[in-house]
N, C-alpha and C. Protein backbone atom coordinates (compact mmCIF):
# COMPACT_ATOMS: atom_id res chain seq x y z
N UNK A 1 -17.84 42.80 -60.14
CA UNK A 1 -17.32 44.06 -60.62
C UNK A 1 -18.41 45.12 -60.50
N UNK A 2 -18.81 46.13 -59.90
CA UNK A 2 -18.90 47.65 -59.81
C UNK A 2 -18.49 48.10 -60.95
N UNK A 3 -20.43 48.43 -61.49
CA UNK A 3 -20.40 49.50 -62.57
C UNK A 3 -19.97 51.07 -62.04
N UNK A 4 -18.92 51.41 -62.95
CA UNK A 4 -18.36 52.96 -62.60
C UNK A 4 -19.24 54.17 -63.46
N UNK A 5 -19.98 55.15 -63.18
CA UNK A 5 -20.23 56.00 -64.08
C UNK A 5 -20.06 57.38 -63.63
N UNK A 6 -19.71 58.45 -65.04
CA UNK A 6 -19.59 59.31 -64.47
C UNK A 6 -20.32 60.49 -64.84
N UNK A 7 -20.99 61.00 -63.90
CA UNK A 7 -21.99 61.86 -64.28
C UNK A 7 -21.77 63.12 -64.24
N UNK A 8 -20.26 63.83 -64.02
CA UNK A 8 -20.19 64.97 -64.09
C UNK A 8 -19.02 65.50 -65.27
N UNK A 9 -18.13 65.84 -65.39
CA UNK A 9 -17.08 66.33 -66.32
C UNK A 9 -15.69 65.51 -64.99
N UNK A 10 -14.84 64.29 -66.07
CA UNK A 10 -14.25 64.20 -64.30
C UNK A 10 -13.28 64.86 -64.20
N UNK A 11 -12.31 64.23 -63.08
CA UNK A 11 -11.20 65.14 -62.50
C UNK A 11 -10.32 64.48 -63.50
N UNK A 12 -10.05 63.75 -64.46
CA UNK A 12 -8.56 63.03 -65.48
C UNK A 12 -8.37 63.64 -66.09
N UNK A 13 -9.18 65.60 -66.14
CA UNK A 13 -8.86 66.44 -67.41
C UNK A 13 -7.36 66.93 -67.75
N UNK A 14 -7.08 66.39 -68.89
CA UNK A 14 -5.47 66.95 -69.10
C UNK A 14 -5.44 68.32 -69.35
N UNK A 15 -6.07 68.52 -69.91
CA UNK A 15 -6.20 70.04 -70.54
C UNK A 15 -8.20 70.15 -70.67
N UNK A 16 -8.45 71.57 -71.04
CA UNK A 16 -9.91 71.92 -70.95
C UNK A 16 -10.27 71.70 -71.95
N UNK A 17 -9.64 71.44 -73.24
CA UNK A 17 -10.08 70.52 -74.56
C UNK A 17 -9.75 69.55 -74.79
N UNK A 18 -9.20 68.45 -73.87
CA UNK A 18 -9.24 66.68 -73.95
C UNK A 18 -9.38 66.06 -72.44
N UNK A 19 -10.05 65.29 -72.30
CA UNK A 19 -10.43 64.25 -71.40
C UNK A 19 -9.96 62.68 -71.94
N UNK A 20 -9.15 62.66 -70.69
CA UNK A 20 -8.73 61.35 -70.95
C UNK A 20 -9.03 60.31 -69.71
N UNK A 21 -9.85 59.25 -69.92
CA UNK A 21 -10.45 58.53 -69.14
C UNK A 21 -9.95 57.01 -69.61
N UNK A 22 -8.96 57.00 -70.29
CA UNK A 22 -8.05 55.38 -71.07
C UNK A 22 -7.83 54.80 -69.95
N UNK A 23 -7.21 55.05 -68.75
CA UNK A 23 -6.93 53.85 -67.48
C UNK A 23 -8.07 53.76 -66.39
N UNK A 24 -9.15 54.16 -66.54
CA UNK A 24 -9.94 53.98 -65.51
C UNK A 24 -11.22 52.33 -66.10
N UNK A 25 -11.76 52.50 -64.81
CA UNK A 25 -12.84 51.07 -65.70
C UNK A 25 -14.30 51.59 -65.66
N UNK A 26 -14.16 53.14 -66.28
CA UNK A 26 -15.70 53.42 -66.65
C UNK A 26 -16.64 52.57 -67.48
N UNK A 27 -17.48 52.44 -67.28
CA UNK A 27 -18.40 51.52 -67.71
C UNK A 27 -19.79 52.49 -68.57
N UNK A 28 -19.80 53.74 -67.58
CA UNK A 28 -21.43 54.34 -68.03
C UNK A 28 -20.95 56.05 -68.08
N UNK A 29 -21.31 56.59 -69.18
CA UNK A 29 -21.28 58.32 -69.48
C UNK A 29 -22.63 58.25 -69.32
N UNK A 30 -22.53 58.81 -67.80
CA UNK A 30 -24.24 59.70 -67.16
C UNK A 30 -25.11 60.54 -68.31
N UNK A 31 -25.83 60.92 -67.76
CA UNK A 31 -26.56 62.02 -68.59
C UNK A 31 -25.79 63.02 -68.22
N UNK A 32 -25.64 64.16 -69.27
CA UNK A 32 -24.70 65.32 -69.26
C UNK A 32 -23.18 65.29 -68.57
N UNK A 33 -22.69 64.16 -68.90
CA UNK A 33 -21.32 64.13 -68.55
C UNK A 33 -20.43 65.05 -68.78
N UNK A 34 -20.56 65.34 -69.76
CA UNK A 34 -19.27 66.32 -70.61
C UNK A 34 -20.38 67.26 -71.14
N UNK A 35 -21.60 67.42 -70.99
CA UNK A 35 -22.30 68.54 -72.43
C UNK A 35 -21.81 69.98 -71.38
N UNK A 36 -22.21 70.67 -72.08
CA UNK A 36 -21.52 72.14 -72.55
C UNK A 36 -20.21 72.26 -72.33
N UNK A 37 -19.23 71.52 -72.46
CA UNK A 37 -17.79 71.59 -72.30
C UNK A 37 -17.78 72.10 -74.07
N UNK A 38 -17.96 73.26 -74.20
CA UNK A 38 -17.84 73.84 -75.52
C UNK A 38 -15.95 73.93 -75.79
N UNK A 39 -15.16 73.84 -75.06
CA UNK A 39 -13.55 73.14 -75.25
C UNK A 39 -13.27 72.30 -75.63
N UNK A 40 -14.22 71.25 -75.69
CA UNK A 40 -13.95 69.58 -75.10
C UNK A 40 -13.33 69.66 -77.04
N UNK A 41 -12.18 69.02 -77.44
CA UNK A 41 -11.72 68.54 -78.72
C UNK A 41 -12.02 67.17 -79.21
N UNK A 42 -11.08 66.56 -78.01
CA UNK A 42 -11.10 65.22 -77.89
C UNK A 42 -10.97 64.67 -76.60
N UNK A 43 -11.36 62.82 -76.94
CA UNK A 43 -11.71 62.27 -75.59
C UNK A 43 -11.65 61.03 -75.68
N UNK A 44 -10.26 60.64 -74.97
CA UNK A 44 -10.06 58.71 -74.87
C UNK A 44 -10.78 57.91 -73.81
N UNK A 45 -11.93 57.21 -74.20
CA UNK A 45 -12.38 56.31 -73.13
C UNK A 45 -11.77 54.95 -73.22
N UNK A 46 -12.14 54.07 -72.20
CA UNK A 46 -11.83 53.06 -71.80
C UNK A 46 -12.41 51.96 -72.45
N UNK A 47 -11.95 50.62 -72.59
CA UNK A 47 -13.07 49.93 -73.46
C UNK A 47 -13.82 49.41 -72.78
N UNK A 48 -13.64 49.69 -71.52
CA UNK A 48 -14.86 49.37 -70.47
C UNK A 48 -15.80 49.58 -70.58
N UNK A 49 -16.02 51.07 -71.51
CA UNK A 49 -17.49 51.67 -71.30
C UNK A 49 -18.35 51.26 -72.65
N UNK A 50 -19.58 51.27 -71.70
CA UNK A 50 -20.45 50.21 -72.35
C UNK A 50 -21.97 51.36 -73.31
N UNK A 51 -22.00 52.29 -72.11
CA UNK A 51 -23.25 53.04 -72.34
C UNK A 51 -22.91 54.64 -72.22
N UNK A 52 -23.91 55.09 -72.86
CA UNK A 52 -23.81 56.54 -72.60
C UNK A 52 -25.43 57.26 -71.93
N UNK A 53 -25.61 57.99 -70.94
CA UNK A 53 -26.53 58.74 -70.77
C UNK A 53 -27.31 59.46 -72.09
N UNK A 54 -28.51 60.30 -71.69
CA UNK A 54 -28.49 61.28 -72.60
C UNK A 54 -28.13 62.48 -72.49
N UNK A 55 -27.50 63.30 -73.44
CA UNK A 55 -27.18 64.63 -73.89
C UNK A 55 -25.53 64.37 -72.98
N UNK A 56 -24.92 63.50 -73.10
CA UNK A 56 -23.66 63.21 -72.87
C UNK A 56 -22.96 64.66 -73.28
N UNK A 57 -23.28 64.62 -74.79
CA UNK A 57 -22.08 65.47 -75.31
C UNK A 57 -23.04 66.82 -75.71
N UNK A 58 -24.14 67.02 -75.17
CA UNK A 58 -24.97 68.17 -75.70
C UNK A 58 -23.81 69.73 -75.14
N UNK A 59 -23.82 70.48 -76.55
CA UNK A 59 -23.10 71.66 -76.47
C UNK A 59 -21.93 71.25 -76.74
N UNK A 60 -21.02 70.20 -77.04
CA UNK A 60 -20.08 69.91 -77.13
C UNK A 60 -19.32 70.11 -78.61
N UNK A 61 -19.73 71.41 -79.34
CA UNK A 61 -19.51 71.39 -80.81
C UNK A 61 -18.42 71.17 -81.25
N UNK A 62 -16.68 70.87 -80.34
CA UNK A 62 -15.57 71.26 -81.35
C UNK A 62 -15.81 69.41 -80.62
N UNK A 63 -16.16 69.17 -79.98
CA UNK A 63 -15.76 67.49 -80.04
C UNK A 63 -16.86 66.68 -81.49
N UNK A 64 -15.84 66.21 -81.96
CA UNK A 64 -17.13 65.08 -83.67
C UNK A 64 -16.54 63.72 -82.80
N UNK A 65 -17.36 62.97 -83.00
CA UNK A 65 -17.04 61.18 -82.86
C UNK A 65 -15.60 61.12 -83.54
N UNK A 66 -15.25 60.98 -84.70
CA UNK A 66 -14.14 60.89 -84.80
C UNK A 66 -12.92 61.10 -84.23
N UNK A 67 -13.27 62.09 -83.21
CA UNK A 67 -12.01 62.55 -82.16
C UNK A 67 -12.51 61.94 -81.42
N UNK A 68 -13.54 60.45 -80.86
CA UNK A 68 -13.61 60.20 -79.20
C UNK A 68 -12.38 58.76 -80.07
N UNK A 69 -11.65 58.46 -78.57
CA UNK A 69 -10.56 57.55 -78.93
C UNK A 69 -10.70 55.97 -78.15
N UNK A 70 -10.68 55.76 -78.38
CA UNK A 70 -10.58 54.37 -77.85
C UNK A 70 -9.06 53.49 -77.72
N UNK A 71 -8.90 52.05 -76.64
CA UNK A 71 -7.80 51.19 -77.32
C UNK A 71 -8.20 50.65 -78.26
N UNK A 72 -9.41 49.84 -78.46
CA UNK A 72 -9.83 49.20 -79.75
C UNK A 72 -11.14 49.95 -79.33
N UNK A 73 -11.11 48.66 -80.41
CA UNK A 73 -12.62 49.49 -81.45
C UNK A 73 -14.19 49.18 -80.21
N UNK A 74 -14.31 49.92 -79.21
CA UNK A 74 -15.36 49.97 -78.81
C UNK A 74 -16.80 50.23 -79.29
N UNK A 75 -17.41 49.18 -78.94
CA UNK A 75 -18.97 49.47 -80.03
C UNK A 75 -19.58 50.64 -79.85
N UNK A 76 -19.42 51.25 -78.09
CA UNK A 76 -20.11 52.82 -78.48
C UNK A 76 -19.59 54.01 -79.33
N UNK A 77 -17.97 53.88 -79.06
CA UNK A 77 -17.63 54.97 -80.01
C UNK A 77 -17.36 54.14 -81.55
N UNK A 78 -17.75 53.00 -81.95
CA UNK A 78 -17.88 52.72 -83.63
C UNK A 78 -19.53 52.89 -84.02
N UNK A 79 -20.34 53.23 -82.91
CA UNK A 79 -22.19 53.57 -83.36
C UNK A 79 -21.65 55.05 -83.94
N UNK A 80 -20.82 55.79 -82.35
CA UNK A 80 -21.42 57.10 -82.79
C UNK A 80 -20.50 57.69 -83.74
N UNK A 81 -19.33 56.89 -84.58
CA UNK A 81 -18.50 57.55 -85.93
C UNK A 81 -19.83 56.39 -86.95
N UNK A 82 -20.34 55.62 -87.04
CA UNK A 82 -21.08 55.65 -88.02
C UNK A 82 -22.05 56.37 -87.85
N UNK A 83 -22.65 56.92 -87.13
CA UNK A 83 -24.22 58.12 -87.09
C UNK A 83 -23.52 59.35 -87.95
N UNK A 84 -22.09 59.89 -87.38
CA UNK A 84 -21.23 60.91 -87.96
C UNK A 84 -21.19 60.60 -89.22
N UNK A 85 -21.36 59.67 -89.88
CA UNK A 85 -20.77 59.35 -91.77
C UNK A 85 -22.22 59.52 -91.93
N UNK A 86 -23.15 59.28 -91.56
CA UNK A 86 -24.79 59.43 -92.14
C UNK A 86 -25.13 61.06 -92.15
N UNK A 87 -24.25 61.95 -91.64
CA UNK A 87 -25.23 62.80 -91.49
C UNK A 87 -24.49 63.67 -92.65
């Protein structure tokens, strides 16, 4: 299997404030995937994905962890809604 990553903002945008990436088999959010998408709300990944770059979501203020979606409970988006309850 071919790790997939994506290092730019991709083309599955439904609208300019949600990204939905649920049927693909991303594996890796590059560095600055999505940052300054100051639209971005929300965002369903795949449970494929394993890792995130850095500054993924830098500038991304109306997106919180709580809006990234998953099918289940993926360990990257259950780190980054517990970092969200600490702060």
């Amino acid at each position: 299997m071919t790790s997939t990553t994506a290092s730019t903002a991709p083309a599955t945008n439904d609208h300019p404030d949600n990204v939905d990436l649920l049927h693909t088999n991303l594996q890796e959010l590059g560095a600055c995937a999505v940052s300054e998408c100051s639209e971005l709300k929300s965002m369903t990944i795949p449970d494929s994905l394993q890792t995130f770059g850095s500054n993924v979501f830098f500038k991304c203020s109306k997106l919180v962890p709580s809006s990234i979606n998953t099918h289940n409970n993926n360990a990257v988006v259950a780190h980054l809604r517990s970092q969200e309850q600490e702060e």
